[in-house]
N, C-alpha and C. Protein backbone atom coordinates (compact mmCIF):
# COMPACT_ATOMS: atom_id res chain seq x y z
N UNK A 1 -5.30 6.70 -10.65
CA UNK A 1 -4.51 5.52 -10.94
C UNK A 1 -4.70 4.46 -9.86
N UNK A 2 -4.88 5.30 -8.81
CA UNK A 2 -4.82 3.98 -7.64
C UNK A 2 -6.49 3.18 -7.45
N UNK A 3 -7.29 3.66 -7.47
CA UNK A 3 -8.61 3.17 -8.25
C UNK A 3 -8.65 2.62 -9.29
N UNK A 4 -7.76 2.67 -10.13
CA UNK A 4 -7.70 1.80 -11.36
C UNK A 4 -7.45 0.26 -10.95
N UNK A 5 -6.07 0.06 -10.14
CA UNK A 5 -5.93 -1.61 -9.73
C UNK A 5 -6.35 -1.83 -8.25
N UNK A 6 -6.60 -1.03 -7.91
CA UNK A 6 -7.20 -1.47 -6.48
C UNK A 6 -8.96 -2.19 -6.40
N UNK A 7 -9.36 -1.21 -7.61
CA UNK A 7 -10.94 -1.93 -7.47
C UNK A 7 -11.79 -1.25 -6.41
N UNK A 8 -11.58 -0.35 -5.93
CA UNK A 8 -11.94 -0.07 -4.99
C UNK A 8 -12.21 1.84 -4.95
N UNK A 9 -12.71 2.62 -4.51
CA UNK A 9 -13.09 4.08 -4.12
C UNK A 9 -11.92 4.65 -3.30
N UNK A 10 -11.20 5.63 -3.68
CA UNK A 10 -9.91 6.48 -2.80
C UNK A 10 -10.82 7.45 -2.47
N UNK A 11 -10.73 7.78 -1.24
CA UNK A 11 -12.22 8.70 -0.63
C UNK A 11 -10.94 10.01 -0.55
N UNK A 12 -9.43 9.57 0.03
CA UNK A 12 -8.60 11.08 0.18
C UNK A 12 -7.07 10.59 -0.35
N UNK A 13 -6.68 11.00 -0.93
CA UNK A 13 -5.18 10.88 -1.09
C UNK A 13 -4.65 12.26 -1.53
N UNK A 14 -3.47 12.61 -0.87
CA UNK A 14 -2.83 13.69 -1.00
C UNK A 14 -1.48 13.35 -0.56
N UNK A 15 -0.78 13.29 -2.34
CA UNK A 15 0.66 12.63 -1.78
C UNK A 15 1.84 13.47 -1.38
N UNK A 16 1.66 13.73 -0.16
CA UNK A 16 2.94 14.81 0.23
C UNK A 16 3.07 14.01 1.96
N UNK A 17 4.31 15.25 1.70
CA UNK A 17 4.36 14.58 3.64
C UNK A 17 3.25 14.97 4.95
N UNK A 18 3.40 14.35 5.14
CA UNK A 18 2.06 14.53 6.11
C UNK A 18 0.63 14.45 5.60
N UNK A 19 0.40 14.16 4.32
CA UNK A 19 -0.96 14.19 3.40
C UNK A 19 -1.31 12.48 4.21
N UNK A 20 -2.52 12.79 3.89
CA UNK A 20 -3.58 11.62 4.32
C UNK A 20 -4.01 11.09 3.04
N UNK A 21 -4.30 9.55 3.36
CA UNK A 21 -4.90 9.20 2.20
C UNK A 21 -5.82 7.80 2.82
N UNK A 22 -7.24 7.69 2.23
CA UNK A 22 -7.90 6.73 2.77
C UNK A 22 -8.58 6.09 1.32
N UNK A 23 -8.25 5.01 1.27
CA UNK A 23 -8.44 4.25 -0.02
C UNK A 23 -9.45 2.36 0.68
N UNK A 24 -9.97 1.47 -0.46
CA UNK A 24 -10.41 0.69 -0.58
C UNK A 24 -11.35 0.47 0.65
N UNK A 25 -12.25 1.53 -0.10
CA UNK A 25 -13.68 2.37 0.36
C UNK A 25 -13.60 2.34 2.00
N UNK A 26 -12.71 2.86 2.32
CA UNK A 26 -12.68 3.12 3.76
C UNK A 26 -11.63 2.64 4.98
N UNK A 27 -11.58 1.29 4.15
CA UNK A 27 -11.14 -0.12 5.07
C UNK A 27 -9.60 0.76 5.50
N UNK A 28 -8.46 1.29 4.91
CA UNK A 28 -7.55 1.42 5.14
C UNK A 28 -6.89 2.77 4.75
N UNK A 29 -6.03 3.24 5.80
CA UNK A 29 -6.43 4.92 5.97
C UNK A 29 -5.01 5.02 6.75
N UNK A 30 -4.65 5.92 6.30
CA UNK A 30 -3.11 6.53 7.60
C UNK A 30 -2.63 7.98 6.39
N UNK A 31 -1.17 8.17 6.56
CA UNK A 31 -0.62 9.22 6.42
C UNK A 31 0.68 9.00 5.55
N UNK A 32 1.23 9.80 4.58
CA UNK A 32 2.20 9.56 4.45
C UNK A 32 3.54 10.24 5.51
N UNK A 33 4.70 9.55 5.63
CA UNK A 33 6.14 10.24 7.03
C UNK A 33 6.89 10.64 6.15
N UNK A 34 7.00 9.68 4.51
CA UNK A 34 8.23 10.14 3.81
C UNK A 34 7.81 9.63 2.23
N UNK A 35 8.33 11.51 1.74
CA UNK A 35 8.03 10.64 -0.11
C UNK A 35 9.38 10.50 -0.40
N UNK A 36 10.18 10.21 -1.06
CA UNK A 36 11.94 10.72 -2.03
C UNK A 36 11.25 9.92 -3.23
N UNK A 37 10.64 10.70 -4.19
CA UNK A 37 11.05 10.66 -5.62
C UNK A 37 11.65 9.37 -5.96
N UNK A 38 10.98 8.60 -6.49
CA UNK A 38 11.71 7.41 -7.35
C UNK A 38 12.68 6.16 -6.47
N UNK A 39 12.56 6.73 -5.14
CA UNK A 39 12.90 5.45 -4.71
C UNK A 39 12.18 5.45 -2.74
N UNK A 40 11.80 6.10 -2.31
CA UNK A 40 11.30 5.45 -1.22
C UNK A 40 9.73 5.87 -0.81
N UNK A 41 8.98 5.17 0.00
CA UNK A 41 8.07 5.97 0.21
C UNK A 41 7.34 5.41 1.52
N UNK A 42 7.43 6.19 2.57
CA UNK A 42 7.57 5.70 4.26
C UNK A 42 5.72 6.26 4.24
N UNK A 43 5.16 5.27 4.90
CA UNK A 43 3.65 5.90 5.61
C UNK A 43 3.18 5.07 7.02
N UNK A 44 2.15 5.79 7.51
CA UNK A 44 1.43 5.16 8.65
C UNK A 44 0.32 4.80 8.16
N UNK A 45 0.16 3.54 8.52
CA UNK A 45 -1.25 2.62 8.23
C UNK A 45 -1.73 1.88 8.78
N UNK A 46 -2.88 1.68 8.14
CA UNK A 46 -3.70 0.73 9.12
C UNK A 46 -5.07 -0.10 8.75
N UNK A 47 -5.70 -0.48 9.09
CA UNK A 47 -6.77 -0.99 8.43
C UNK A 47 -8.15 -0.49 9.96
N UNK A 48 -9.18 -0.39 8.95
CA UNK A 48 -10.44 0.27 9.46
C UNK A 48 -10.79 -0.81 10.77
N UNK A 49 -10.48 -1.58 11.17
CA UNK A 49 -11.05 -2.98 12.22
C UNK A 49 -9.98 -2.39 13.20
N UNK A 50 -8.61 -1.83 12.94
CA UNK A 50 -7.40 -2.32 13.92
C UNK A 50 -7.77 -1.03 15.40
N UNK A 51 -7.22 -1.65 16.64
CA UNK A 51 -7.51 -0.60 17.60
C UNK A 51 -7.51 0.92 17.03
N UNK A 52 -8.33 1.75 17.27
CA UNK A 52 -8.11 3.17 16.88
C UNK A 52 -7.03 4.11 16.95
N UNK A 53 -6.09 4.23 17.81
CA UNK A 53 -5.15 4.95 17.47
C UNK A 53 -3.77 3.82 16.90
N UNK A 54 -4.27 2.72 16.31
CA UNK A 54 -2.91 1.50 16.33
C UNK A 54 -2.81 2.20 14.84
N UNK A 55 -1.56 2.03 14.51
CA UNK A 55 -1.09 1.60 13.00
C UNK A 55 0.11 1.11 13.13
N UNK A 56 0.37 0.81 11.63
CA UNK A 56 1.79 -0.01 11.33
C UNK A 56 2.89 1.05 10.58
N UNK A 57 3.58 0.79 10.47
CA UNK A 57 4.51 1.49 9.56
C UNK A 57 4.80 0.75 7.74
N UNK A 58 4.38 0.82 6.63
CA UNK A 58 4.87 0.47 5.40
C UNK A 58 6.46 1.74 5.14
N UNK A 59 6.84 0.68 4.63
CA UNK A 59 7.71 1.34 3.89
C UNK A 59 8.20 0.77 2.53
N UNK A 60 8.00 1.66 1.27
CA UNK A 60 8.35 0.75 0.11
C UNK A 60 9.35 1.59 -0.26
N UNK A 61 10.65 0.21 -0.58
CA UNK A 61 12.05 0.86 -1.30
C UNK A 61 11.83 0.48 -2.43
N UNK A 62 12.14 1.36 -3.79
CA UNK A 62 11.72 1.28 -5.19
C UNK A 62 13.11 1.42 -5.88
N UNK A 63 13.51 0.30 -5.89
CA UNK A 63 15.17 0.05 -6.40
C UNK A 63 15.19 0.01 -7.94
N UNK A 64 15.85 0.82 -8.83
CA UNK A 64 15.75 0.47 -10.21
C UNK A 64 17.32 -0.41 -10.45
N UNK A 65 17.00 -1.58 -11.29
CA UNK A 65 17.92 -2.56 -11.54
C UNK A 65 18.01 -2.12 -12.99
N UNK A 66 19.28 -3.42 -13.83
CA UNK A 66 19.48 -2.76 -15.05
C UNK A 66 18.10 -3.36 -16.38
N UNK A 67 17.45 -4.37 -15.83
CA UNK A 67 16.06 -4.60 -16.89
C UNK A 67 15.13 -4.28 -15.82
N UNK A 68 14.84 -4.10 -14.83
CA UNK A 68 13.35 -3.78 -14.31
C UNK A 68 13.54 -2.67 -13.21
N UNK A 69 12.60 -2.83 -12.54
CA UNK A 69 12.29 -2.01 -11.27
C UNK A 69 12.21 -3.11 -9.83
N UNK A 70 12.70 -3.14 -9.42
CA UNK A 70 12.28 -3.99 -8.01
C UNK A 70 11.61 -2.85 -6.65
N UNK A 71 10.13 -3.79 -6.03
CA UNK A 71 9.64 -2.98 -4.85
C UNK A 71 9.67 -4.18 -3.99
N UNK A 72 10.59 -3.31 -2.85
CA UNK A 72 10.35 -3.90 -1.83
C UNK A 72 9.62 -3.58 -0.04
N UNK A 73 8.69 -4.01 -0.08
CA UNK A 73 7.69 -3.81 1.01
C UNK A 73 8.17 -4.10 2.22
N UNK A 74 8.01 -3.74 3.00
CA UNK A 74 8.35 -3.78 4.42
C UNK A 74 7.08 -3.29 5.85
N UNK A 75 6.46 -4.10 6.42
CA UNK A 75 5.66 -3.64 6.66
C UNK A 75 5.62 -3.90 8.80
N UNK A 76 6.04 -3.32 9.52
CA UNK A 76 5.98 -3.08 10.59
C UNK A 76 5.05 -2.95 12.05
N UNK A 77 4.57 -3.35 13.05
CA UNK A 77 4.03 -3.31 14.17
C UNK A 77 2.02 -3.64 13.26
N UNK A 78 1.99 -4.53 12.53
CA UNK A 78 0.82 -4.91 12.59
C UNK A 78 0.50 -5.82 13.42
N UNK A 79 -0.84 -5.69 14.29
CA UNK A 79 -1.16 -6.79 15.09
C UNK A 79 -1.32 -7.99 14.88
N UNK A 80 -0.53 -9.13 15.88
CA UNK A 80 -0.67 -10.01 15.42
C UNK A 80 -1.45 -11.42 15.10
N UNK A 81 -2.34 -10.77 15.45
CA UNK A 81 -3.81 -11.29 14.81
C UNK A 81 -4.54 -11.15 13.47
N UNK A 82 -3.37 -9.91 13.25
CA UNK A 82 -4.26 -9.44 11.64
C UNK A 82 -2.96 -9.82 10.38
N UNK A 83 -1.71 -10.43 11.09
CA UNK A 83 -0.85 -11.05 10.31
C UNK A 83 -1.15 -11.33 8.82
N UNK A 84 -1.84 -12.64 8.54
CA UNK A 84 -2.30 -13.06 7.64
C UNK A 84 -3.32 -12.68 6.50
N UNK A 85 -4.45 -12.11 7.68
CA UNK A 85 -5.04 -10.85 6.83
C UNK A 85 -4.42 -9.87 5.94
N UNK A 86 -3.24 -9.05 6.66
CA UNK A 86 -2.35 -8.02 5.98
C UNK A 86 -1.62 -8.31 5.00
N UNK A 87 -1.04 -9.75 5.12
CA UNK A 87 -0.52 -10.36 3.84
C UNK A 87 -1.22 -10.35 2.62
N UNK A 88 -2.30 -11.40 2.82
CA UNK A 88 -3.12 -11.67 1.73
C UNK A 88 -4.05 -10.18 0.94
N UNK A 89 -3.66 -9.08 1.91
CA UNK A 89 -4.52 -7.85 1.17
C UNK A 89 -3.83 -7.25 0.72
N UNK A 90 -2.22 -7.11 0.84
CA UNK A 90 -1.35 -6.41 0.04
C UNK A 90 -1.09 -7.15 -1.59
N UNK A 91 -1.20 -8.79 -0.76
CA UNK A 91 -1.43 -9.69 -2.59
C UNK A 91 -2.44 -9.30 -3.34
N UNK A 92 -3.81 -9.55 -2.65
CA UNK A 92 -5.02 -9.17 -3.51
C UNK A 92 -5.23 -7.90 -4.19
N UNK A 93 -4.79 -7.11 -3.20
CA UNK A 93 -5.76 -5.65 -3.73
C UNK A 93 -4.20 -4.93 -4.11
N UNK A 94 -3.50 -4.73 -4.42
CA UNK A 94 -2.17 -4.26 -4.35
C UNK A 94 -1.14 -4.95 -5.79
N UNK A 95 -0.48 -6.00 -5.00
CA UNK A 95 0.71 -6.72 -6.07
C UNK A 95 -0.38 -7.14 -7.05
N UNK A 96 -1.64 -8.32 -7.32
CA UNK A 96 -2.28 -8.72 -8.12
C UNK A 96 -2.39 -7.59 -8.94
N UNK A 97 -3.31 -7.04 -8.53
CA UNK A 97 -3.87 -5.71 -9.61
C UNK A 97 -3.08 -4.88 -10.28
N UNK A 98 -1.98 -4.72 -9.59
CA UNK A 98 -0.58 -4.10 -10.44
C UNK A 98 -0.01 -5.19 -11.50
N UNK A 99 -0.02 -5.98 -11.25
CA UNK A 99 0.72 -7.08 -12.64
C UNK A 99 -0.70 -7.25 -13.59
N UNK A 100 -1.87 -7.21 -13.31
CA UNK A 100 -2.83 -7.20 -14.25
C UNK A 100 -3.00 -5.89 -15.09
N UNK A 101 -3.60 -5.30 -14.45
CA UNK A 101 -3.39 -3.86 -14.58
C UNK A 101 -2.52 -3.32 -15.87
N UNK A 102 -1.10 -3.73 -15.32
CA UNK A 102 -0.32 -3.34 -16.48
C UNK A 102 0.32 -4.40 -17.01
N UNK A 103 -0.34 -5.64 -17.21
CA UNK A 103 0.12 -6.42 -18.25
C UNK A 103 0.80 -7.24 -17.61
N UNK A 104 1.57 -7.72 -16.50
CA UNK A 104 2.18 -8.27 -16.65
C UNK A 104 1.98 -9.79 -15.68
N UNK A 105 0.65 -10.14 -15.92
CA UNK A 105 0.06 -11.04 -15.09
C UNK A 105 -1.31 -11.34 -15.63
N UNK A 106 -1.65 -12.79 -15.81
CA UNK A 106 -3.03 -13.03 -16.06
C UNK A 106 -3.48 -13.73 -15.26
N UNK A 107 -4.60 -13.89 -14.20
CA UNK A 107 -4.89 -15.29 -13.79
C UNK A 107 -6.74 -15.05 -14.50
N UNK A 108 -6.77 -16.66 -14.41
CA UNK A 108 -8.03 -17.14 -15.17
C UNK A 108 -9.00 -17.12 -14.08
C-alpha cells in the first residue's frame, strides 16, 4: 500500500514496535516507538542526507470525527536547514499521493 502513493520502492517495513522501515528508495529510514491501533502512531526518522545518528521524531494522531477522519502530523528536532525540504516531502510524496490515490484530489 505504501508503494502504491508514495511512488517510490519500500526496501523494509515492519509495522510493530521497534520494527524498521526504509521507504522512498532509500532516502528515508528510522523505526517505529509507538503503534495504538486507529489512532496514534509515534516513529524515529530521518532522511538519508541528515547527520548519521540525527533523527526527528513524527508523530501522527488519527482522530476520527463524525463525517471524516482527521491526521494530524507533528514532526520534531529536524535540522534546521532541512526545514523546508521536510515540509515540501511530506506534501509531495505523502499528503498528495494519499488524496490522489484514493480519490480525493486531482491536480492537472
Amino acid at each position: 500500500m505504501i508503494q502504491a502513493f508514495m511512488r517510490g520502492t519500500c526496501r523494509e517495513f515492519s509495522a510493530e514496535k521497534g520494527g524498521r522501515f526504509v521507504y522512498l528508495d532509500g532516502n528515508v529510514s528510522g523505526e517505529f516507538v509507538q503503534l495504538t491501533p486507529y489512532s496514534k502512531i509515534v516513529k524515529r526518522w530521518r532522511f538519508k542526507s541528515w547527520p548519521e545518528d540525527h533523527y526527528s521524531q513524527v508523530t501522527l494522531d488519527i482522530q476520527e470525527q463524525d463525517d471524516c477522519t482527521k491526521l494530524v502530523l507533528t514532526q520534531t528536532g529536524v535540522p534546521e536547514n532541512e526545514l523546508d525540504r521536510t515540509k515540501e516531502g511530506w506534501k509531495n510524496y505523502f499528503f498528495d499521493p494519499i488524496m490522489f490515490t484514493f480519490g480525493y484530489g486531482f491536480k492537472l
